[in-house]
C-alpha atoms as a PDB file:
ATOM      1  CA  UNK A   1       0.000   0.000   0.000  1.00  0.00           C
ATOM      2  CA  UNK A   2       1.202   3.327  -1.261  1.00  0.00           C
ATOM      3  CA  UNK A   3       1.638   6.063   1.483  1.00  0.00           C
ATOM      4  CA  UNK A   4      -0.409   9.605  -0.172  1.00  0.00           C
ATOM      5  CA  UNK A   5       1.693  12.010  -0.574  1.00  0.00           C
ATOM      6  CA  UNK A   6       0.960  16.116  -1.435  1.00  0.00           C
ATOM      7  CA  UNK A   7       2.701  17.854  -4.201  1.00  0.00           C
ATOM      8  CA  UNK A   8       4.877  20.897  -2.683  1.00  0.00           C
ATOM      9  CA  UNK A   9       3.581  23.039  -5.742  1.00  0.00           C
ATOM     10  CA  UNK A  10      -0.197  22.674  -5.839  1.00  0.00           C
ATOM     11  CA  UNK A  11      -0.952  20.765  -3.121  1.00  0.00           C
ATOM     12  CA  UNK A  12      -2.349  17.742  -5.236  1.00  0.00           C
ATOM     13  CA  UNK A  13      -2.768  14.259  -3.513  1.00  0.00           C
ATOM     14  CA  UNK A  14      -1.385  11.289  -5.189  1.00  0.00           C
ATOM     15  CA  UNK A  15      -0.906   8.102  -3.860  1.00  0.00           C
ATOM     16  CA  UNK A  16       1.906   6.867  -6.710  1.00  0.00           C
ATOM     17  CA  UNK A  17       4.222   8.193  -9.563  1.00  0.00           C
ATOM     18  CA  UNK A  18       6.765  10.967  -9.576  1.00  0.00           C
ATOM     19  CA  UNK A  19       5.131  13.318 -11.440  1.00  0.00           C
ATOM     20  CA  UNK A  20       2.301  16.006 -10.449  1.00  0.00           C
ATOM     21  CA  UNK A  21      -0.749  14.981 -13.026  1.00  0.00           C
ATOM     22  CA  UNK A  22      -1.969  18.318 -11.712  1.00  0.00           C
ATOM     23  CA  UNK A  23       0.616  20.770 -11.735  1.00  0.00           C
ATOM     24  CA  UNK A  24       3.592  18.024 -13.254  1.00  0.00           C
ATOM     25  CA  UNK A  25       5.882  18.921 -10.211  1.00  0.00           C
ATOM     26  CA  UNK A  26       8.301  16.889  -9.302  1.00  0.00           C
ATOM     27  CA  UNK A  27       8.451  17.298  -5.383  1.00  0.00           C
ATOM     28  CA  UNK A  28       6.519  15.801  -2.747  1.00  0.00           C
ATOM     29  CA  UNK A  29       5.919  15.431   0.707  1.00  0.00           C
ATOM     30  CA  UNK A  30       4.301  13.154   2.830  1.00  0.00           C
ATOM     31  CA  UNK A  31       4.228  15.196   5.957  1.00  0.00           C
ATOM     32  CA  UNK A  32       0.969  16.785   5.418  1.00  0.00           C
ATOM     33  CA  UNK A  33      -2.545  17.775   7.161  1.00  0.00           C
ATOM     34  CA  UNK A  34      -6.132  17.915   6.550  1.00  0.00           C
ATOM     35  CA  UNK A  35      -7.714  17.770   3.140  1.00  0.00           C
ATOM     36  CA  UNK A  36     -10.283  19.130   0.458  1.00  0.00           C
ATOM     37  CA  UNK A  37     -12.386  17.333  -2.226  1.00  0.00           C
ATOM     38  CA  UNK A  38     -12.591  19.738  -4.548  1.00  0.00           C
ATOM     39  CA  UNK A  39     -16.145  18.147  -6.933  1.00  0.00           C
ATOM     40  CA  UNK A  40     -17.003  21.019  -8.777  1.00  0.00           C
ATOM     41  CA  UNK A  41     -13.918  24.014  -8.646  1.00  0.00           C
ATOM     42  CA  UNK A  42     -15.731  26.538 -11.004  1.00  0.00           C
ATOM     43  CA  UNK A  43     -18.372  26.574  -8.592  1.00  0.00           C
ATOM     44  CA  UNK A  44     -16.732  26.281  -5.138  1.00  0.00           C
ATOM     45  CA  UNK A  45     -15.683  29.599  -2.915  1.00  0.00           C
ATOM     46  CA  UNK A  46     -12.884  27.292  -1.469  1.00  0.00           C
ATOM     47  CA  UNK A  47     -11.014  26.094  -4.780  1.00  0.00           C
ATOM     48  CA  UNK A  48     -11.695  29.791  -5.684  1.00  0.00           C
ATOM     49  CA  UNK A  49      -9.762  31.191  -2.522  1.00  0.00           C
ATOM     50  CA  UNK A  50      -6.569  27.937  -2.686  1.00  0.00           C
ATOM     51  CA  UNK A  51      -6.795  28.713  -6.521  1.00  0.00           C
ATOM     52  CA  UNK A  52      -7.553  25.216  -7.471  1.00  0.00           C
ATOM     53  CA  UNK A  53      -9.030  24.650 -11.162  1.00  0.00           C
ATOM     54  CA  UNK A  54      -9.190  21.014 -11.291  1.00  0.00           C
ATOM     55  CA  UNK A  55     -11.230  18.206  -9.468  1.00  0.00           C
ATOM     56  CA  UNK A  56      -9.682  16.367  -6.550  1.00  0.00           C
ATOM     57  CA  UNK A  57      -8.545  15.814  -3.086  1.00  0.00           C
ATOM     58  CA  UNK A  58      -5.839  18.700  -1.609  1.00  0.00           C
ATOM     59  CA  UNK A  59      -3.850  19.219   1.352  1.00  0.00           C
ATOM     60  CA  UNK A  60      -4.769  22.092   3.384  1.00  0.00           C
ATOM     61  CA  UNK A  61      -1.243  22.330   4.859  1.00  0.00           C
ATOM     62  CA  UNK A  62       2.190  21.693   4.138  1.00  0.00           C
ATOM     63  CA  UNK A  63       5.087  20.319   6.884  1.00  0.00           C
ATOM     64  CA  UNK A  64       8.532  20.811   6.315  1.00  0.00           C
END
């Protein structure tokens, strides 16, 4: 079982790869907390206000 881990650039979950399919960043961390399913971003006040455009889940903050 893959640990999740959050991309350092957008904040995008992913559970495998080395590559960002959100932002294609390249660095990651696993020391993360809290989380947003972003279902609909064109319509939500919170992907509006973290500047998210795309569907999925997103840390809310970033450790070290």
């Amino acid at each position: 079982m893959n640990r999740e881990k959050a991309c350092r650039t957008c904040r995008f979950i992913v559970e495998e790869g080395d590559k960002c399919p959100n932002c294609e960043g390249e660095t990651f961390t696993t020391f993360w907390r809290g989380y947003v399913v972003i279902t609909d971003p064109d319509n939500s006040e919170i992907a509006q206000k973290m500047e998210i455009t795309r569907k999925g889940k997103f840390a809310l903050r970033l450790s070290r």
